[in-house]
Protein backbone atom coordinates (compact mmCIF):
# COMPACT_ATOMS: atom_id res chain seq x y z
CA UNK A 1 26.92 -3.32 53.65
CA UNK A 2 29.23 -1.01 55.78
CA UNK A 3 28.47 -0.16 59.56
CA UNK A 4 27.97 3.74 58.12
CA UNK A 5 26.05 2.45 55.69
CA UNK A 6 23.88 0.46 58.31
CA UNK A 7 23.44 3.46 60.59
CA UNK A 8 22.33 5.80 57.36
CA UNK A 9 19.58 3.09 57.20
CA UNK A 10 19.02 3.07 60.98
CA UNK A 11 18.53 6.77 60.92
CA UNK A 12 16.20 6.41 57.88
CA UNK A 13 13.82 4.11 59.31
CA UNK A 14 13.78 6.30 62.99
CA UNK A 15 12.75 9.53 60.72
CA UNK A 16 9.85 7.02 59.23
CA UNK A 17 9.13 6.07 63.31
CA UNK A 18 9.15 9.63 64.26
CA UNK A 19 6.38 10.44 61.03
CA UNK A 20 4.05 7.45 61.89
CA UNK A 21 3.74 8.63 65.54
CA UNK A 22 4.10 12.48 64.83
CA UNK A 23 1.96 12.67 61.60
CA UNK A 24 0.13 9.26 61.10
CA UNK A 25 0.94 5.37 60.14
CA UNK A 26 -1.26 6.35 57.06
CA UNK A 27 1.15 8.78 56.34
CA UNK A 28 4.43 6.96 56.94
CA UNK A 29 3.62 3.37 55.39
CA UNK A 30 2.55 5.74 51.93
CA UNK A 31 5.80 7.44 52.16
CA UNK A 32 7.87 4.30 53.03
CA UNK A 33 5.74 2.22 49.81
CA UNK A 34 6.77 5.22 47.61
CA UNK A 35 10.42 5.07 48.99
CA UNK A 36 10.80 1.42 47.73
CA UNK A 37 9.10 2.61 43.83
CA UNK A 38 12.37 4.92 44.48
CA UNK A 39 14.21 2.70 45.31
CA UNK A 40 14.38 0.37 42.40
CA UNK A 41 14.17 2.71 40.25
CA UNK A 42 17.54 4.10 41.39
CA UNK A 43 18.72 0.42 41.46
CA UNK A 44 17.87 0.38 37.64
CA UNK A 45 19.80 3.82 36.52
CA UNK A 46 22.75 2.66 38.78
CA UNK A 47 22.70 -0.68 36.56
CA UNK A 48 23.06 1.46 33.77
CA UNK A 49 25.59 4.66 34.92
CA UNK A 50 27.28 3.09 38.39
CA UNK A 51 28.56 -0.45 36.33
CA UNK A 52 28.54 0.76 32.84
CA UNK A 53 28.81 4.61 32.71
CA UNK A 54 25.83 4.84 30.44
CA UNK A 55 23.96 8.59 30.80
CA UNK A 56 20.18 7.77 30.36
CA UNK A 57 18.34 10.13 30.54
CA UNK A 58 14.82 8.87 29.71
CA UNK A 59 14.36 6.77 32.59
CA UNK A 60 10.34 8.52 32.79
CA UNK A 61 10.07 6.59 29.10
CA UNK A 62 10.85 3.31 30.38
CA UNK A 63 8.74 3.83 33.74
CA UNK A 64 5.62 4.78 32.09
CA UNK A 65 6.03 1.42 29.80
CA UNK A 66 5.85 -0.12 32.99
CA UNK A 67 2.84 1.93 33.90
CA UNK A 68 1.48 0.93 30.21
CA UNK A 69 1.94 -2.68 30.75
CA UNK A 70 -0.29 -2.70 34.36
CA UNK A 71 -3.33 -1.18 31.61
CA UNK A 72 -2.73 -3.83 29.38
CA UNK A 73 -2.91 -6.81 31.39
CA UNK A 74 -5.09 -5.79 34.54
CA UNK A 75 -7.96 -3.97 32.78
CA UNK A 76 -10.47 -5.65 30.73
CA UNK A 77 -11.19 -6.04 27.01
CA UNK A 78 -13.91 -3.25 25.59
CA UNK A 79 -15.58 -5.86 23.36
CA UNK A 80 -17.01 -3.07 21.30
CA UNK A 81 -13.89 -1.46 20.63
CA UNK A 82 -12.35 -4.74 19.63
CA UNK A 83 -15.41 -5.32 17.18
CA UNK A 84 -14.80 -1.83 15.33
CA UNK A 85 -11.07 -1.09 15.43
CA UNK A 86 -9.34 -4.57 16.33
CA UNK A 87 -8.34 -5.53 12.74
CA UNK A 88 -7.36 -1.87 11.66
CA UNK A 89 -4.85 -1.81 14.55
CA UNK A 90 -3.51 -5.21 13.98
CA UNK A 91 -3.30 -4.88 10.30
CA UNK A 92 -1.67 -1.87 11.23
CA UNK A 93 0.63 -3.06 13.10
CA UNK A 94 1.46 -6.36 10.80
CA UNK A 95 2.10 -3.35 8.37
CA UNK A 96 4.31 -1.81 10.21
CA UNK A 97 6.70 -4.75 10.89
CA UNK A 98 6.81 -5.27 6.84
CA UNK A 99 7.72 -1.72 6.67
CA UNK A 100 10.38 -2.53 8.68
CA UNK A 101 11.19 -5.33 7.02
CA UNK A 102 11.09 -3.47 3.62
CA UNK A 103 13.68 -0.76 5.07
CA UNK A 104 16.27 -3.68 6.07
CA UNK A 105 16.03 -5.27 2.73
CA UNK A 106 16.53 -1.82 0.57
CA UNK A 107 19.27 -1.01 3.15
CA UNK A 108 20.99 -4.20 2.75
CA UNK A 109 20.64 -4.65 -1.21
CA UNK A 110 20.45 -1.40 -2.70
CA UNK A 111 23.51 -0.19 -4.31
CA UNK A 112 24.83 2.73 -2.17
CA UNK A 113 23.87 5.57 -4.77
CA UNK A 114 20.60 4.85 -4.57
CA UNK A 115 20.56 3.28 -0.84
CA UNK A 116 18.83 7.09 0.84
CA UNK A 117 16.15 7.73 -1.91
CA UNK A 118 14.85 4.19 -2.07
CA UNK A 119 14.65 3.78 1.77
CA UNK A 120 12.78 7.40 1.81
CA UNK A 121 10.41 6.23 -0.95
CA UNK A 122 9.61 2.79 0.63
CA UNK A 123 9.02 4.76 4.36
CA UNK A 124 6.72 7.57 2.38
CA UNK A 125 4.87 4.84 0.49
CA UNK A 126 4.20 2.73 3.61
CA UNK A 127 3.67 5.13 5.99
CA UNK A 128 0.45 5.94 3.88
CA UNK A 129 -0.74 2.72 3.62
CA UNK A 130 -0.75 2.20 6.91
CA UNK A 131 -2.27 5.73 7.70
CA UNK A 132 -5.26 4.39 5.44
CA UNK A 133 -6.21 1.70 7.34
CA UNK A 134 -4.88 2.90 11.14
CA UNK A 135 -6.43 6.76 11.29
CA UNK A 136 -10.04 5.13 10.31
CA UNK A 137 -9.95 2.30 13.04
CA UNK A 138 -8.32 5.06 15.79
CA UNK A 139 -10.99 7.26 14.87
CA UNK A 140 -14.01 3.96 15.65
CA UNK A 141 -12.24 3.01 18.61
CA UNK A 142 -12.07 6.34 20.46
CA UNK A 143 -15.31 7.09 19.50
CA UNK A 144 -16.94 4.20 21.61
CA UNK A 145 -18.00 5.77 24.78
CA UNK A 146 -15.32 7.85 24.73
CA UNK A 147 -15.98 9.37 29.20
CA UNK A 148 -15.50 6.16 29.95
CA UNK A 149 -13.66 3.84 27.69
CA UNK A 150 -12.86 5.13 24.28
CA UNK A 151 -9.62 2.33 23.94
CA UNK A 152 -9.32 -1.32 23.54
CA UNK A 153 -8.55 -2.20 27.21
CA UNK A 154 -6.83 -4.89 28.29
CA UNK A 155 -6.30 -8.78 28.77
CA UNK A 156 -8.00 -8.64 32.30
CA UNK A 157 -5.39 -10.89 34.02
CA UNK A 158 -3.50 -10.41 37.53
CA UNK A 159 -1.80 -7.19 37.68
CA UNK A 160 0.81 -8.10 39.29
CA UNK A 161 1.61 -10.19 36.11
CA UNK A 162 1.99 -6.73 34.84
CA UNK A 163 5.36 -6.23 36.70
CA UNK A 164 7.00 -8.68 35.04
CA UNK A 165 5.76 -7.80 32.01
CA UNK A 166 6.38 -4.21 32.19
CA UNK A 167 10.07 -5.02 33.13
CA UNK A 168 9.77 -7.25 29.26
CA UNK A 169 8.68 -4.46 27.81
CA UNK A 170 10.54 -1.72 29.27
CA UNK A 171 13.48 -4.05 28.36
CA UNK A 172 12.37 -4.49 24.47
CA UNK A 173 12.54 -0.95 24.14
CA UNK A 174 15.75 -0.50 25.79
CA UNK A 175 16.85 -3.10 23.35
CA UNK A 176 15.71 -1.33 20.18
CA UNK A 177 16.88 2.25 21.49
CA UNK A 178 20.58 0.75 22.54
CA UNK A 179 20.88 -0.86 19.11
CA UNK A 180 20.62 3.10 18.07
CA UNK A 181 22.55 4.84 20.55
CA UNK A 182 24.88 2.82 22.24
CA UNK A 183 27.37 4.26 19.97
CA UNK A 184 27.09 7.74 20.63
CA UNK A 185 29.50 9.59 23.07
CA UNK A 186 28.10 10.32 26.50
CA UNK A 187 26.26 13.55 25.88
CA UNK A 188 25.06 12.28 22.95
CA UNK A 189 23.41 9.81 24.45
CA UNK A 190 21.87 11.60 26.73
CA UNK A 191 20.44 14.08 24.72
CA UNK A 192 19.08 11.12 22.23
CA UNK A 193 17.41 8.97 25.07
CA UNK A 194 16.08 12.15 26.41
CA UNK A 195 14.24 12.69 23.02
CA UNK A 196 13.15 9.46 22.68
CA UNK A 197 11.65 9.07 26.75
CA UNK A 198 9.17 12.27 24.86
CA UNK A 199 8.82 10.10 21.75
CA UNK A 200 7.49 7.81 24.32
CA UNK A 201 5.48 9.93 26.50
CA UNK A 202 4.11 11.63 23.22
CA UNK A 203 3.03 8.61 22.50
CA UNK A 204 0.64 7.96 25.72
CA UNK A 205 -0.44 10.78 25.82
CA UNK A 206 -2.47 11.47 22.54
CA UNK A 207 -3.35 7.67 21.53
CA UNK A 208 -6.24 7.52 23.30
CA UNK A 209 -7.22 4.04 21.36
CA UNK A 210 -4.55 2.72 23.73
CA UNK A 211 -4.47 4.52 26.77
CA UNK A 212 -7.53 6.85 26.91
CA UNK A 213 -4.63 9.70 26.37
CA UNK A 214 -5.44 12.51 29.17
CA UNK A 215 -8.37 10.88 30.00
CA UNK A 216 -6.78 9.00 32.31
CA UNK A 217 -7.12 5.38 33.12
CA UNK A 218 -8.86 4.97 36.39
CA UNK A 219 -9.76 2.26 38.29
CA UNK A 220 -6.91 -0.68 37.77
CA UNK A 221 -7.65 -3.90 40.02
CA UNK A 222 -5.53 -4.21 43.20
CA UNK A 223 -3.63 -7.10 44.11
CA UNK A 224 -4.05 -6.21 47.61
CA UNK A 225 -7.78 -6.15 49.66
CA UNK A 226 -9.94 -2.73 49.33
CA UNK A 227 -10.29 -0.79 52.30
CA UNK A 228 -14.31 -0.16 51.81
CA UNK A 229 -14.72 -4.22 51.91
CA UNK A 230 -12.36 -4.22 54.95
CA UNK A 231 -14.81 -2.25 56.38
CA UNK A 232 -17.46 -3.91 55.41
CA UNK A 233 -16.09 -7.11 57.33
CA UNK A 234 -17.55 -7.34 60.68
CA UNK A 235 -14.65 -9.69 62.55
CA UNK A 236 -12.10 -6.80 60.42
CA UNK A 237 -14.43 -4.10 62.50
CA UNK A 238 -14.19 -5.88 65.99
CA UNK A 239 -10.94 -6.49 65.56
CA UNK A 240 -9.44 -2.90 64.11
CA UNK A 241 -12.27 -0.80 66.90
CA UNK A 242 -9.32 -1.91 69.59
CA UNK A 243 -6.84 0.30 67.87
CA UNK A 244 -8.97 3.43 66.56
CA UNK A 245 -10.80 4.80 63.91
CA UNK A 246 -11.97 1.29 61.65
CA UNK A 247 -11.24 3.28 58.30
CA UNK A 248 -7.83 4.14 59.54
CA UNK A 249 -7.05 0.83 60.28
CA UNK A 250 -8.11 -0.70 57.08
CA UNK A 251 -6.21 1.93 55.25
CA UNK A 252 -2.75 0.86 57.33
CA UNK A 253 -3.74 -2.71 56.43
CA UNK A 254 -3.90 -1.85 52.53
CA UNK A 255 -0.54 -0.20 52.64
CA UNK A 256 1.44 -3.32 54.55
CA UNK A 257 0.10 -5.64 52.11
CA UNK A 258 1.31 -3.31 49.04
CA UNK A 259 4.83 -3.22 51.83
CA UNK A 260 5.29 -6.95 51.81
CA UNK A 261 4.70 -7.07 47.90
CA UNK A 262 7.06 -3.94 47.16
CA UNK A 263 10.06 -5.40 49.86
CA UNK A 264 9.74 -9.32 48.02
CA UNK A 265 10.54 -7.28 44.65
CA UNK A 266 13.20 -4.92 45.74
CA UNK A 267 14.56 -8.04 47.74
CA UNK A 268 14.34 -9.88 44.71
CA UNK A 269 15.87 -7.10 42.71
CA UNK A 270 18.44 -6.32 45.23
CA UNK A 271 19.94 -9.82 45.43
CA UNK A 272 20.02 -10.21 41.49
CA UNK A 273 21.93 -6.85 41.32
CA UNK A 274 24.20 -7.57 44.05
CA UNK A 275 25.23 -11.55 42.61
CA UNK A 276 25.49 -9.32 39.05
CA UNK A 277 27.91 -7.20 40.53
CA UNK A 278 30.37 -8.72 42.32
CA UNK A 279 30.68 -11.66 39.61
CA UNK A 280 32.98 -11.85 36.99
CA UNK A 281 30.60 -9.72 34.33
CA UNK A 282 30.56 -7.43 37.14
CA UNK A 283 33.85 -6.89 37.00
CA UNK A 284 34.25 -6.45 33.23
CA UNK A 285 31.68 -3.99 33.61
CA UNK A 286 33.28 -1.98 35.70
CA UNK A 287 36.98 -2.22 33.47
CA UNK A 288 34.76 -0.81 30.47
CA UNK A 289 33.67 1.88 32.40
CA UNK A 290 36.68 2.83 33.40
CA UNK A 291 38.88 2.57 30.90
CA UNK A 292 36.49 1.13 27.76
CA UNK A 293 39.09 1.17 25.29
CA UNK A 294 41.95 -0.88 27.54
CA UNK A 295 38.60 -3.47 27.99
CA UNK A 296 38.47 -3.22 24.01
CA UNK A 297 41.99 -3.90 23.63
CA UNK A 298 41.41 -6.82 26.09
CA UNK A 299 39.16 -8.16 23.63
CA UNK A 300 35.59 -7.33 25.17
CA UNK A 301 32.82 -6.11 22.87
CA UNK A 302 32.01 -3.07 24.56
CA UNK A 303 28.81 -2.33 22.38
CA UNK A 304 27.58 -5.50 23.29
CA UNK A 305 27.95 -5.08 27.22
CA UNK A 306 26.72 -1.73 26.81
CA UNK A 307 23.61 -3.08 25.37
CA UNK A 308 23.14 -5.87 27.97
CA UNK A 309 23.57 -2.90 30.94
CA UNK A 310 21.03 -1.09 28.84
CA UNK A 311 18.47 -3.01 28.56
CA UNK A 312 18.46 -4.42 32.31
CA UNK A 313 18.41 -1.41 33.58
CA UNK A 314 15.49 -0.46 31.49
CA UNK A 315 13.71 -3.68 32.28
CA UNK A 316 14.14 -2.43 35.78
CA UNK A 317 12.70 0.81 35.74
CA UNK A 318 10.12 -0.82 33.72
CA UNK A 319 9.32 -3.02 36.51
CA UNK A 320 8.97 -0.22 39.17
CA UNK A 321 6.99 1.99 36.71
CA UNK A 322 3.87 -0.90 36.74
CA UNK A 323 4.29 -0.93 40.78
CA UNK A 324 3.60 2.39 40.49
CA UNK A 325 0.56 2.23 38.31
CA UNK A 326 -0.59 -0.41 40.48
CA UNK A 327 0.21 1.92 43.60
CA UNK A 328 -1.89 4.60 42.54
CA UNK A 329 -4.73 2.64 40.45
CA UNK A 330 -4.36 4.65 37.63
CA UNK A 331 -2.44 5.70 34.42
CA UNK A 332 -1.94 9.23 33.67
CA UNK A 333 0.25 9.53 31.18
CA UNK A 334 0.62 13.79 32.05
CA UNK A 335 2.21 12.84 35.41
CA UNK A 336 5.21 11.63 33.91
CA UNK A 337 7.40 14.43 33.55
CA UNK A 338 10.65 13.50 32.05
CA UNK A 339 13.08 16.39 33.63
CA UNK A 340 12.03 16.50 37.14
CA UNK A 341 11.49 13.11 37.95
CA UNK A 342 14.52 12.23 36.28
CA UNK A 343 16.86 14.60 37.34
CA UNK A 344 15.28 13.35 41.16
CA UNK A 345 16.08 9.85 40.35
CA UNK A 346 19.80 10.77 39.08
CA UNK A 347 19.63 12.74 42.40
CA UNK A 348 19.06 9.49 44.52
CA UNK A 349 21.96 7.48 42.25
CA UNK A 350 24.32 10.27 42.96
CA UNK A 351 23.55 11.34 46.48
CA UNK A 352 23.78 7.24 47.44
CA UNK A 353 26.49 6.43 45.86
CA UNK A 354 26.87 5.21 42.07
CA UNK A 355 28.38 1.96 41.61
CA UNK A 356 27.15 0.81 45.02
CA UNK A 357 23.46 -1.04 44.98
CA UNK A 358 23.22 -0.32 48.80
CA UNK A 359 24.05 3.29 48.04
CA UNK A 360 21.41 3.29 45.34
CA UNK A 361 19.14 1.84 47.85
CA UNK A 362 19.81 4.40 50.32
CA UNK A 363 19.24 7.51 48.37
CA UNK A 364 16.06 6.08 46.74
CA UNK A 365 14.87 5.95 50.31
CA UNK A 366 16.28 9.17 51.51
CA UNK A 367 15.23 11.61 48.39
CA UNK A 368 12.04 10.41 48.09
CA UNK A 369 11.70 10.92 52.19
CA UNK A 370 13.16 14.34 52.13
CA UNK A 371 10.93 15.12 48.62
CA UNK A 372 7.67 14.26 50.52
CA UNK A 373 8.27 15.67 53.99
CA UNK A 374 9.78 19.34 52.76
CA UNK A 375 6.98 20.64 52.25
CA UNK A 376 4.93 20.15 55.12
CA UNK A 377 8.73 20.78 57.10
CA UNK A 378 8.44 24.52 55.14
CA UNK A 379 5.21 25.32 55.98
CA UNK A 380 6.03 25.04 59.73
CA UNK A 381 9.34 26.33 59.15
CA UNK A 382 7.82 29.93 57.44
CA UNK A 383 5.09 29.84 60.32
CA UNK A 384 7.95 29.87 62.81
CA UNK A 385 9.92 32.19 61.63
CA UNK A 386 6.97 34.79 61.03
CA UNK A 387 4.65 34.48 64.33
CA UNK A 388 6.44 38.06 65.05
CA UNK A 389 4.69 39.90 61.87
CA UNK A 390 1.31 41.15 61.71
CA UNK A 391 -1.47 38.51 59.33
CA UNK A 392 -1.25 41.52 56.66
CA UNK A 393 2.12 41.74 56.76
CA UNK A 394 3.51 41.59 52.91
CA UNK A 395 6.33 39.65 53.83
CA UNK A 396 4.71 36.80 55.88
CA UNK A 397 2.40 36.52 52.91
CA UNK A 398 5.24 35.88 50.56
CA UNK A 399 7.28 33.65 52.83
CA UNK A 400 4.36 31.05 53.82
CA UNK A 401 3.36 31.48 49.75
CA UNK A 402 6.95 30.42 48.99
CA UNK A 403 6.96 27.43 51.27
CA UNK A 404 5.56 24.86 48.89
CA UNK A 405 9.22 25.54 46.93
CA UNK A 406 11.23 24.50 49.94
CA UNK A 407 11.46 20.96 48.22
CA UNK A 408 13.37 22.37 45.35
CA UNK A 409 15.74 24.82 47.90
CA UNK A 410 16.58 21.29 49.87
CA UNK A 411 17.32 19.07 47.19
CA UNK A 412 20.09 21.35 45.73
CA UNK A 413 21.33 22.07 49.05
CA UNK A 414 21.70 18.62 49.72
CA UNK A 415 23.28 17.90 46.28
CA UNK A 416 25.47 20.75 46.73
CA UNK A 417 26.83 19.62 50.67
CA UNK A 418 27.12 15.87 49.67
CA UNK A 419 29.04 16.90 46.03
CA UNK A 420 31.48 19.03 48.49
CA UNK A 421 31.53 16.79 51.71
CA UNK A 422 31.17 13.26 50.36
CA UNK A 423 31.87 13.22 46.36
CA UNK A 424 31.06 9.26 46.01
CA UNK A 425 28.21 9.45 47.66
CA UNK A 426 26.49 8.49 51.21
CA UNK A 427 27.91 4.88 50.65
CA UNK A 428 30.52 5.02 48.23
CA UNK A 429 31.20 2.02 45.82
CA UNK A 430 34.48 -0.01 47.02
C-alpha cells in the first residue's frame, strides 16, 4: 500500500475516533462493523470489474444468497413443516433437476427442425407436474403457524458455518448465471444480471415455505455473547460499572467481538485477493481486460477466465451478505434493494480505485462512513444555517425536512469531484 494510500486510512480511522468520543463507541464500532460488510463486498465487485472488466450488476442477488444461507444453517428445523411439506419440496426439486436433464437431452438429440417445439413441450409438460405436487406441499408448509414459522427452517448448526456456505452458494449461482451471460457484451450483461439479482430477490420474497417471505426471519443465533446475559453476569457488572452505564458497556463488548470476527475475514479475504492479483492469473486477467481479443489471440480462453472472475466474486459477496444477516439477526428479504445498494457498492469500487484491492478497501470504508454520518451531519448543517428564521418560517420547515436527503446530495458530489480530480480513484491501481 502507498504512503497516500496509508494516510487516506489514517484519516479514516481519526473520523471513526472523533465519532466514538463525539457521538458514542456504540455508535462508531456499529459504523466501523458495517464499514468492513462494505468492505468486502467492494473487494468482491472489484474481483469481478477491476481484474476482469465484468459489469455486474446484481451484486444485491448474490448478497441476499448469503443472507439465505445464515437461515438455512443457523435456524432450526420446524419438525411439523418437515412432516407435511418435506417430500413435496424434495420431490419437487428431484423433478426439477430431471427437467433439466430432459431439456439437455432434447437439446442435444433433437434434429434442429424440431429442436424449439420439443424443448417447449418437455418445459410445459414438466413444469405441471411439478406444479402438482410443489403448490400443494407450499400451501401445508406455510400454513403451519404461519406468525411465527410458516417455513421449513433450518439445519440448526453454527452460523458462522453459514459464511462459508453462503460464499458456496453465492458462487453456484454465479456459476450457472456466467455459463448464460458471460458471452454477452458489457451492457448486456449488465442489464441480464440486473434481471436475474430480481429473479432472485423475487424469489425470497414471496416463498414463504423457505424464507417466511415478508414475514421476516427474526431471531438468528449469534456467534458472539448477548448483551442481556452480559448483564446478567455479576463479575461483567463489577467490572463494566468502572467505565459507565453496564448496558453500554455490554453493547461495546458485542460489537468488538462481531470486529475481531469481521477483520479475521476481510484479512482473510484481503490476503487471498492480493496473492490472486499480483500472480501470474493476475496478470492474464488484467491482459483480457484490456485488450481481450490480443489475450484470445495469445491463446487464453477468455470465457473461461471470465467465468472463474465471476463466480469468485460472487462467492464473495455471498460471503459478506451472511455477515450481514448475522449482523443484524435477521432476514428481510424487502431490505435488499437492488439499485441503490448497488449503485453504492459500484460507488465504493469506483471512488477507491478499481483494479486496486486496497482502493476497494478504502472506499468500502469511506462510503459506507460518509452514507451513515450525512444524515445526522445535515440535520445540524440545516439547523445552522436557519437559527436566523422564525420556527414558522416556511423555509426552515423545508430545509430541516430536506435534510434526511443530504446522503444522496453528498454521494454524487463526491462521485462527481473524485471523477474530475482523481479519475482512477483514491488509490489508483499501478
Amino acid at each position: 500500500m502507498s504512503q497516500r494510500g496509508a494516510l487516506y486510512f489514517g484519516i479514516f480511522f481519526l473520523l471513526l475516533i472523533a465519532v466514538g468520543f463525539g457521538q458514542s463507541w456504540n455508535v462508531a464500532l456499529g459504523i466501523l462493523n458495517l464499514c468492513l460488510i462494505s468492505a468486502i463486498m467492494s473487494l468482491g465487485v472489484n474481483i469481478q470489474w477491476g481484474y476482469a472488466g465484468l459489469f455486474n450488476v446484481g451484486v444485491m442477488g448474490f448478497t441476499a444468497l448469503g443472507g439465505l444461507a445464515a437461515v438455512l444453517i443457523s435456524m432450526p428445523p420446524v419438525a411439523e413443516a418437515w412432516a407435511v411439506g418435506g417430500v413435496g419440496i424434495g420431490l419437487s426439486l428431484l423433478g426439477l433437476l430431471i427437467l433439466v436433464a430432459a431439456v439437455i437431452f432434447v437439446r442435444n438429440n433433437v434434429p434442429r427442425v424440431f429442436r424449439f417445439w420439443a424443448t417447449l413441450a418437455v418445459i410445459l409438460v414438466g413444469v405441471v407436474l411439478i406444479r402438482l405436487v410443489y403448490a400443494p406441499a407450499v400451501d401445508r408448509i406455510e400454513a403451519i403457524n404461519p406468525a411465527h414459522t410458516g417455513y421449513l427452517g433450518g439445519f440448526n448448526l453454527p452460523i458462522v458455518l453459514s459464511w462459508v456456505v453462503g460464499g458456496a452458494i453465492a458462487a453456484g449461482a454465479g456459476w450457472l448465471i456466467g455459463k448464460i451471460t458471460l458471452g454477452l457484451r458489457a451492457d448486456y450483461l449488465a442489464i441480464a444480471t440486473l434481471g436475474i439479482s430480481e429473479i432472485i430477490l423475487a424469489v425470497l420474497k414471496y416463498e414463504e415455505w423457505l424464507t417466511r417471505g415478508v414475514k421476516n426471519v427474526t431471531g438468528l443465533p449469534r456467534p458472539v455473547p448477548y448483551e442481556v446475559d452480559l448483564i446478567a453476569s455479576a463479575d461483567f457488572a463489577a467490572f463494566a460499572s468502572r467505565f459507565g452505564e453496564v448496558a453500554d458497556a455490554a453493547s461495546v463488548v458485542v460489537k468488538l467481538c462481531y470486529l475481531v470476527l469481521f477483520v479475521a475475514v476481510l484479512a482473510i479475504i484481503m490476503w487471498l485477493s492480493e496473492r490472486a492479483l499480483k500472480s501470474p492469473w493476475g496478470r492474464m486477467m488484467r491482459a483480457i481486460r484490456d485488450n481481450r481479443d490480443a489475450a484470445s489471440a495469445m491463446g487464453k480462453d477468455v470465457k473461461a477466465r471470465h467465468l472463474q472472475v465471476f463466480v469468485l466474486g460472487c462467492a464473495v459477496c455471498g460471503i459478506a451478505g451472511a455477515m450481514l444477516t448475522t449482523l443484524d439477526g435477521q432476514l428481510t428479504p424487502t431490505s435488499y434493494i437492488p439499485l441503490r445498494f448497488t449503485f453504492l457498492i459500484w460507488v465504493m469500487v469506483i471512488i477507491g480505485g478499481s483494479g486496486n484491492n486496497w482502493g476497494a478497501m478504502l472506499g468500502g470504508f469511506v462510503i459506507w462512513f460518509l452514507w451513515i454520518q450525512a444524515e445526522p451531519l445535515g440535520n445540524w448543517f440545516m439547523h445552522a444555517i436557519t437559527l436566523f428564521m422564525g420556527d414558522d418560517s416556511w423555509l426552515k420547515g423545508h430545509l430541516i425536512a430536506g435534510a434526511a436527503y443530504t446522503r444522496l446530495i453528498l454521494m454524487g458530489a463526491l462521485l462527481l469531484l473524485v471523477m474530475r480530480f482523481a479519475p482512477r480513484g483514491l488509490i489508483p491501481e499501478r
